[in-house]
Protein backbone atom coordinates (compact mmCIF):
# COMPACT_ATOMS: atom_id res chain seq x y z
CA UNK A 1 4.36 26.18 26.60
CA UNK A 2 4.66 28.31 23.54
CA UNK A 3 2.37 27.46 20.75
CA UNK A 4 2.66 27.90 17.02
CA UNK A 5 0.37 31.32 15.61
CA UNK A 6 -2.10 28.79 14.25
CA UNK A 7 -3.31 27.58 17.61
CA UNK A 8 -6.85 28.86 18.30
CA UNK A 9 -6.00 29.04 22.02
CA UNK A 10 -10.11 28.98 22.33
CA UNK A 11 -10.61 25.38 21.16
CA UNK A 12 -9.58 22.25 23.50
CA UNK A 13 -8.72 20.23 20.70
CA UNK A 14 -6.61 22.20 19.32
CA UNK A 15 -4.76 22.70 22.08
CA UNK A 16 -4.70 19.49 23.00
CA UNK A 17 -3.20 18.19 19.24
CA UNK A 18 -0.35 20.92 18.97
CA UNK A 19 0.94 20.33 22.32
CA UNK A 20 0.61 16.29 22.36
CA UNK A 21 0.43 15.47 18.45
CA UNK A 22 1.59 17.83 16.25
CA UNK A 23 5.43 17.66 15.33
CA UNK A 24 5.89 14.10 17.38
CA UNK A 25 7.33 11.17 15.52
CA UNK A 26 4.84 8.77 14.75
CA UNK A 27 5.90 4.88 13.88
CA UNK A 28 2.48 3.52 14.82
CA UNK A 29 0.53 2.07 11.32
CA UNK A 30 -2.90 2.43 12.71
CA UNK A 31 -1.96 6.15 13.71
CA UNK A 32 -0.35 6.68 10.74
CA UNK A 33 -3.90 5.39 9.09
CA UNK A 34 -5.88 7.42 11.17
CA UNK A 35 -4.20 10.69 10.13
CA UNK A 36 -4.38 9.50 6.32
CA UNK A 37 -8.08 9.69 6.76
CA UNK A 38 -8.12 12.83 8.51
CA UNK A 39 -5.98 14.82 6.51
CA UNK A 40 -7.67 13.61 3.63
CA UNK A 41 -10.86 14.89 4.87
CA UNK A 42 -9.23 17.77 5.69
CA UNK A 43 -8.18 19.33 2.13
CA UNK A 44 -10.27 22.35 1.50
CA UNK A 45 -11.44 22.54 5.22
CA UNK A 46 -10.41 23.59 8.58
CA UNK A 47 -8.16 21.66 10.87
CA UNK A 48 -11.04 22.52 13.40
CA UNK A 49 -13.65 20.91 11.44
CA UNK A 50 -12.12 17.54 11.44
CA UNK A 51 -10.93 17.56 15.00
CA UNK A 52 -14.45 18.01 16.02
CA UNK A 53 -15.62 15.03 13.83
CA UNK A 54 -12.44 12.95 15.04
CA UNK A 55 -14.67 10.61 17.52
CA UNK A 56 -16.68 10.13 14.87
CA UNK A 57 -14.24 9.06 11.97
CA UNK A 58 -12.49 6.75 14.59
CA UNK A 59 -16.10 5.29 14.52
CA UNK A 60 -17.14 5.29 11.01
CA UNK A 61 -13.59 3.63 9.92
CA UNK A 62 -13.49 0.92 12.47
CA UNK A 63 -11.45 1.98 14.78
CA UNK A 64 -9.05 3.48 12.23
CA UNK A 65 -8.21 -0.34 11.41
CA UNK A 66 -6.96 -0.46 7.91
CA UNK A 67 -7.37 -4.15 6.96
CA UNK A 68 -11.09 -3.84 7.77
CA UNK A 69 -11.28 -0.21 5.97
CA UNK A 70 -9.96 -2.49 2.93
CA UNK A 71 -12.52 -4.69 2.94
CA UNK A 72 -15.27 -2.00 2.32
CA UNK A 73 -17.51 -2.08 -0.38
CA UNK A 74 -19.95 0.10 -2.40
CA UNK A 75 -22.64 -0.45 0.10
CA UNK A 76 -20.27 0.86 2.93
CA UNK A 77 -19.62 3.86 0.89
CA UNK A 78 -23.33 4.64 0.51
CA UNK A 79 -23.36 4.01 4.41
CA UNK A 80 -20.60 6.66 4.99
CA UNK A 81 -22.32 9.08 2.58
CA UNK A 82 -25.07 9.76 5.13
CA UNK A 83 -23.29 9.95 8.29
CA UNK A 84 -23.55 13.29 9.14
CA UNK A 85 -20.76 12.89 11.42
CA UNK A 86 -18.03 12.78 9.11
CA UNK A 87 -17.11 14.79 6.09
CA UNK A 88 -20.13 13.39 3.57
CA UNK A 89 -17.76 13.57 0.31
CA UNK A 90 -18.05 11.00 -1.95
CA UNK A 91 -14.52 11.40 -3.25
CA UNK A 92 -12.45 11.69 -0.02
CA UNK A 93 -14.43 8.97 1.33
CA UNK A 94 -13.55 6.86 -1.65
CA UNK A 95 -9.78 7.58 -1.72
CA UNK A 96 -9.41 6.69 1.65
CA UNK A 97 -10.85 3.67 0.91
CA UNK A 98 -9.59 2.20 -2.60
């Protein structure tokens, strides 16, 4: 299969989003949710650097399960703040959130 440039043909995940992810039509609302959060964590980071915090995002956010990521409160936020497993920024966290 020919891969786009960006493709670090060293990582797994990588690999394994271009070739089963990336360009694919998506009409799923908790996968659309799901890659809200990500690419929100994303901005000002590497593509790498949320892929290998994916598991734990899918944790953190329920599942990716927007209706419960709606109910989340200030308390949650302070909860999500020092879990080391996702990206700890108070703003991203908060706009995927409110």
């Amino acid at each position: 299969m020919k891969r786009c440039e960006w493709v670090k043909t060293s990582n797994k995940e990588y690999i394994n989003y271009h070739d089963k992810e990336w360009g694919i039509k998506v009409h799923n609302d908790k996968k659309l949710f799901e890659m809200l959060i990500l690419e929100g964590a994303q901005a000002g980071l590497s593509w790498a650097t949320i892929l290998k915090k994916r598991k734990n995002y899918k944790k953190a956010f329920n599942n990716f399960n927007p209706k419960k990521v709606a109910k989340y409160d200030d308390k949650k936020i302070e909860e999500l703040l020092k879990n080391k497993g996702i990206v700890r920024n108070k703003l991203k966290i908060k706009s995927t959130i409110q």
